[in-house]
Protein backbone atom coordinates (compact mmCIF):
# COMPACT_ATOMS: atom_id res chain seq x y z
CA UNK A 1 -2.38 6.05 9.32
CA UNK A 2 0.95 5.53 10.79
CA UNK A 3 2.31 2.74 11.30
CA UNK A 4 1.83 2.30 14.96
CA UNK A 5 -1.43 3.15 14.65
CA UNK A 6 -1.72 0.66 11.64
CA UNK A 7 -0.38 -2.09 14.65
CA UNK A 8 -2.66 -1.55 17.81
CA UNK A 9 -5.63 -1.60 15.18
CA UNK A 10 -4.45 -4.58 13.05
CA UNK A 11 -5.10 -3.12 10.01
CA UNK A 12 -2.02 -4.32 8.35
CA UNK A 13 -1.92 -6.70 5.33
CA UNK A 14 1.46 -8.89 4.54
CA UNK A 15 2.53 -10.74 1.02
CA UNK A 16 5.12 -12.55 0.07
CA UNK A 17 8.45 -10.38 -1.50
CA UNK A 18 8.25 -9.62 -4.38
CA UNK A 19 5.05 -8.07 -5.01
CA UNK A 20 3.43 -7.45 -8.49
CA UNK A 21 1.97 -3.79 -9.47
CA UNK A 22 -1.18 -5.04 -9.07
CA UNK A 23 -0.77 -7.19 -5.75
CA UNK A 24 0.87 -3.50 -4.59
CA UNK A 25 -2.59 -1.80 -4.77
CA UNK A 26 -4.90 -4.49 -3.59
CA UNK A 27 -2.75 -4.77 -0.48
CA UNK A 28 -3.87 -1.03 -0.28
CA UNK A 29 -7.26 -1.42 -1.34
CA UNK A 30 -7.64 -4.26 1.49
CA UNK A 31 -6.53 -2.25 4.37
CA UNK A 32 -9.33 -0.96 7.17
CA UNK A 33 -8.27 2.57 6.61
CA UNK A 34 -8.55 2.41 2.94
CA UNK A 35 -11.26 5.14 2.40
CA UNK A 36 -8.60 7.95 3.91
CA UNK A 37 -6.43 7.86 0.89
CA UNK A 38 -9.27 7.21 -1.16
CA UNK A 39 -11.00 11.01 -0.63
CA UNK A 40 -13.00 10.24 2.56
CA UNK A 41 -14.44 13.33 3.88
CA UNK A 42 -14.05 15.02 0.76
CA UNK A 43 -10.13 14.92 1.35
CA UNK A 44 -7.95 14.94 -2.16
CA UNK A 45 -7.84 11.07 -3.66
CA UNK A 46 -3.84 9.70 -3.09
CA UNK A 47 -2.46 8.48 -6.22
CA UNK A 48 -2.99 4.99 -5.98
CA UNK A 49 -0.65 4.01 -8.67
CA UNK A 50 2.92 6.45 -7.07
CA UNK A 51 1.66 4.91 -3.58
CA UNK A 52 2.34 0.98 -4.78
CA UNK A 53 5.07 2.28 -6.91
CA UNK A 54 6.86 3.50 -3.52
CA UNK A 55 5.48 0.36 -1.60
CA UNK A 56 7.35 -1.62 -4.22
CA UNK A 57 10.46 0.24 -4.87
CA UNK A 58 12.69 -1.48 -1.94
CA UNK A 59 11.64 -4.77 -3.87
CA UNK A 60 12.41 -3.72 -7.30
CA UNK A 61 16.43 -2.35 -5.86
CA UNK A 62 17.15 -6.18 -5.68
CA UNK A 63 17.72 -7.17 -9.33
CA UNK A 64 14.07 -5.69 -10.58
CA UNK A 65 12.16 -8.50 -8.38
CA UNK A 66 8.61 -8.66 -8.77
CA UNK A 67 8.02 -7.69 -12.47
């Protein structure tokens, strides 16, 4: 989902900078819209792992924050 779509639904989750590997893909896992990147509708799996990788790496630019 987009993020504007994420909005008008509230399916958005917020922590606290910096973020953890771990706290990365819960925050995914928690979301509404979690079964699309999880293979709903027999749709490919996402890599869960490169996805909270990404969703950390603006973090992890600022002195390696949230190790």
């Amino acid at each position: 989902m987009g993020s504007a779509a994420s909005t008008r639904k509230k399916d958005t989750v917020l922590r606290c900078a910096p973020v953890s590997h771990e706290t990365a893909l819960d925050m995914i896992r928690s979301i509404k819209a979690f079964p699309i990147p999880d293979g709903a509708r027999g749709q490919p799996k996402v890599d869960l792992d490169a996805l909270a990788k990404c969703h950390r790496s603006p973090f992890a630019l600022h002195g390696g924050a949230g190790r």
